[in-house]
C-alpha atoms as a PDB file:
ATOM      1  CA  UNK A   1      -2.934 -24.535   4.450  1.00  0.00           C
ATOM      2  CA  UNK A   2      -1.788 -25.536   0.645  1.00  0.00           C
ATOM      3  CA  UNK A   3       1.273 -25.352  -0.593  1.00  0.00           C
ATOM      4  CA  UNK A   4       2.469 -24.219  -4.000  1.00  0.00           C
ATOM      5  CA  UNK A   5       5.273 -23.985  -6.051  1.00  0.00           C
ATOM      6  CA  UNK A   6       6.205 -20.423  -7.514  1.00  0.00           C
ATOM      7  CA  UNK A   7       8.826 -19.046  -9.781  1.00  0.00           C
ATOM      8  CA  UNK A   8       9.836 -15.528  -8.831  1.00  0.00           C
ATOM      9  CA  UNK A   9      12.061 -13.379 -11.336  1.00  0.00           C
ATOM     10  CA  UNK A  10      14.599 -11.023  -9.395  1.00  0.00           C
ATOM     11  CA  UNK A  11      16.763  -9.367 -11.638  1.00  0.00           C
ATOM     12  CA  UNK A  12      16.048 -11.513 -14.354  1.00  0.00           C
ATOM     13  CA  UNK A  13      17.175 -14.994 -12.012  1.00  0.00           C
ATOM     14  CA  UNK A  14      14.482 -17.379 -11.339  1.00  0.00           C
ATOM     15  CA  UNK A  15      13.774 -18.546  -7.869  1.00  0.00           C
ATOM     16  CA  UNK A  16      11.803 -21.337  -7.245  1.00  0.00           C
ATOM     17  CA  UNK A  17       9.544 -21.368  -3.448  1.00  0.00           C
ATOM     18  CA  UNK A  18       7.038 -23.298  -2.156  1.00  0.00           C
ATOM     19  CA  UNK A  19       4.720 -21.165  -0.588  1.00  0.00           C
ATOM     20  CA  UNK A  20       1.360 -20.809   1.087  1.00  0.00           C
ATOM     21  CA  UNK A  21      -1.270 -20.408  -1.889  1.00  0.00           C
ATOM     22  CA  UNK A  22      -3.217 -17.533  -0.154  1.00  0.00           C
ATOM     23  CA  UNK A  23       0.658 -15.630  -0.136  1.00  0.00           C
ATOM     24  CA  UNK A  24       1.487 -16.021  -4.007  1.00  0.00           C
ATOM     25  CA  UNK A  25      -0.208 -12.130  -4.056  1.00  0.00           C
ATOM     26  CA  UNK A  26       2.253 -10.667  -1.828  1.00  0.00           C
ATOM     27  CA  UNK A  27       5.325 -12.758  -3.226  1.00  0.00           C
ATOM     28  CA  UNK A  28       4.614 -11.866  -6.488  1.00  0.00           C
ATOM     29  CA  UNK A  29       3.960  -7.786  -5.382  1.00  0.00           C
ATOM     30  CA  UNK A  30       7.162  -8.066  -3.552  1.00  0.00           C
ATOM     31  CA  UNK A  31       8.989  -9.302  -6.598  1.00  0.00           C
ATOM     32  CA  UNK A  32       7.562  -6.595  -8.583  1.00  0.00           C
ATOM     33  CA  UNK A  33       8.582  -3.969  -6.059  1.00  0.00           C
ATOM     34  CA  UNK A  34      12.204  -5.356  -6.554  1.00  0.00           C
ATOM     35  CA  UNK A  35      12.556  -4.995 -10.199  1.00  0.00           C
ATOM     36  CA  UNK A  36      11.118  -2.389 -10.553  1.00  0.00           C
ATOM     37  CA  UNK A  37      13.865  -0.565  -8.110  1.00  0.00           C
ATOM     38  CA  UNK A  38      16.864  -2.031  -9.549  1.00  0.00           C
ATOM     39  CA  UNK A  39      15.557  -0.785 -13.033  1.00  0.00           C
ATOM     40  CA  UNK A  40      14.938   2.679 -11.660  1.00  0.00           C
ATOM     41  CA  UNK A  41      18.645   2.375  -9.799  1.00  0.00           C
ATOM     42  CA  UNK A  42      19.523   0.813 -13.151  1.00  0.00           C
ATOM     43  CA  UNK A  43      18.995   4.227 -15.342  1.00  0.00           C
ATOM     44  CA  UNK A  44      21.605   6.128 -13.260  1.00  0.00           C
ATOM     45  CA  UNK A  45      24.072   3.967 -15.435  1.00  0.00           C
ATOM     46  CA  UNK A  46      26.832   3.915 -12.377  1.00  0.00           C
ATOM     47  CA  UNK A  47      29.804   3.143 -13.819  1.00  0.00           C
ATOM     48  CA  UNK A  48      31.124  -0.139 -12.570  1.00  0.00           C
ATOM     49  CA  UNK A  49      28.035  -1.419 -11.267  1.00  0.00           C
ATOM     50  CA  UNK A  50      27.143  -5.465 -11.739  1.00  0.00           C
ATOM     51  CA  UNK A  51      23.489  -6.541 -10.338  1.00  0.00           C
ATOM     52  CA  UNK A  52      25.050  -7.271  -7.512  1.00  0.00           C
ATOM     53  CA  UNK A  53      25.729  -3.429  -6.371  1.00  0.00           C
ATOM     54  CA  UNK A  54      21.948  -2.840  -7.930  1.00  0.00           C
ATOM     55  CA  UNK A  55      20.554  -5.897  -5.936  1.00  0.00           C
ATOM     56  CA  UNK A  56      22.799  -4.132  -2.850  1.00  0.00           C
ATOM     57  CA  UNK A  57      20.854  -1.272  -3.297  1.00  0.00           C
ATOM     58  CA  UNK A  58      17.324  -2.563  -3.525  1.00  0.00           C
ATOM     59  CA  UNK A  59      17.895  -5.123  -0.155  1.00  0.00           C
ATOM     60  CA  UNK A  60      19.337  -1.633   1.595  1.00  0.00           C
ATOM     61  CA  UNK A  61      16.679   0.605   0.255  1.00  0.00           C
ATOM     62  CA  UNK A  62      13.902  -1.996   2.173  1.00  0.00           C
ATOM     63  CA  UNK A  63      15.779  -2.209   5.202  1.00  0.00           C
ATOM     64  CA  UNK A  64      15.996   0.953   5.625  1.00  0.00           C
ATOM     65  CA  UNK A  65      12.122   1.152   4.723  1.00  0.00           C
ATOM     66  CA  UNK A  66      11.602  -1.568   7.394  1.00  0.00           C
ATOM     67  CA  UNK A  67      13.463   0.581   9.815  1.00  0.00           C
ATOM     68  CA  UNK A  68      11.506   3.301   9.303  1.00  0.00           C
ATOM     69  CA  UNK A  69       7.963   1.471   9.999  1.00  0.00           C
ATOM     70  CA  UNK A  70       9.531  -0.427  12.924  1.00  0.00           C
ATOM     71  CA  UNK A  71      10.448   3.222  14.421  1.00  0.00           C
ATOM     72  CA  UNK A  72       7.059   4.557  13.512  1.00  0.00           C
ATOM     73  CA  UNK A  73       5.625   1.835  15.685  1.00  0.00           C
ATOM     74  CA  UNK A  74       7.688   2.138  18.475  1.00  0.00           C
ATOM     75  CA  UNK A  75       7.015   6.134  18.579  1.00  0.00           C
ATOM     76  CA  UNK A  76       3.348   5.493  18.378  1.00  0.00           C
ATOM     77  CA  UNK A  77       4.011   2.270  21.121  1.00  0.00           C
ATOM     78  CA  UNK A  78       5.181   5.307  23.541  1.00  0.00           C
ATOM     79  CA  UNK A  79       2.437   7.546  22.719  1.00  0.00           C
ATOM     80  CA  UNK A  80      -0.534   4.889  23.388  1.00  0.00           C
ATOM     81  CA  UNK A  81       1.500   4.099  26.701  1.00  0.00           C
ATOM     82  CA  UNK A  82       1.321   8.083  27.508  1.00  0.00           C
ATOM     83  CA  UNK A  83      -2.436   8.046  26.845  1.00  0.00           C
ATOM     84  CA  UNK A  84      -3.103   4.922  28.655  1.00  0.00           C
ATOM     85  CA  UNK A  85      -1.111   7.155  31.992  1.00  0.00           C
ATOM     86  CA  UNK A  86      -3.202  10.322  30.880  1.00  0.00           C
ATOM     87  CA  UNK A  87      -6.439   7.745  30.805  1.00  0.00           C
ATOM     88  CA  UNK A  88      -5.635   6.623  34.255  1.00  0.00           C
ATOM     89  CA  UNK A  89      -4.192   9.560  35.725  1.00  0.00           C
ATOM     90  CA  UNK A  90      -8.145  10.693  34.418  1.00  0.00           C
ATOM     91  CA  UNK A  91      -9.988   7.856  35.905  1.00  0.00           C
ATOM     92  CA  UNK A  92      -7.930   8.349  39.422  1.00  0.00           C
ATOM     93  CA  UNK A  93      -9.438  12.004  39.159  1.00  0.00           C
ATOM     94  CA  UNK A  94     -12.716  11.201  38.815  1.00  0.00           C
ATOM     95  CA  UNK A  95     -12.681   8.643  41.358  1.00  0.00           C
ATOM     96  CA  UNK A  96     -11.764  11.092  43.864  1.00  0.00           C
ATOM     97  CA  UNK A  97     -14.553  11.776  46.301  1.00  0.00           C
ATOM     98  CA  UNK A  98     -15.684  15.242  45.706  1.00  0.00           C
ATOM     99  CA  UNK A  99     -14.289  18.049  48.742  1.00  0.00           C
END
């Protein structure tokens, strides 16, 4: 796979990576996404606040997002182990030599 080198621009500091070419999309979505939340945090004005406290915000406003999906999948882990049992409890009653 190529490699490439990227500047990324998170709260106005550059960043230099080398990345995989086919990833500069997503790097460059994700550095969007970013911005764009510590300017949205940003118009709240807190008082006190360096872009440290915004960055803070934006890395605990993806966690938590990241949380969230890795919960979602785990629910929907249990339910397609519950329908795999219901699929097999199924099968066994079918099997069953009719009475």
């Amino acid at each position: 796979m190529a490699k490439q080198s990227i500047k990324l621009k998170i709260a106005n500091k550059p960043y230099s990576f080398s990345i995989e070419s086919e990833k500069e999309e997503l790097y460059r979505l994700a550095e969007r996404e970013v911005n764009e939340y510590i300017t949205s945090i940003k118009r709240n004005n807190f008082q006190g606040w360096t872009d440290v406290d915004y960055l803070g915000m934006a890395v605990l406003k993806f966690a938590i997002k990241h949380a969230e999906l890795r919960q979602s999948r785990e629910i929907g882990d249990e339910d397609l182990r519950e329908l795999k049992r219901l699929e097999t409890e199924i099968d066994d009653y079918l099997s069953r030599p009719e009475v």
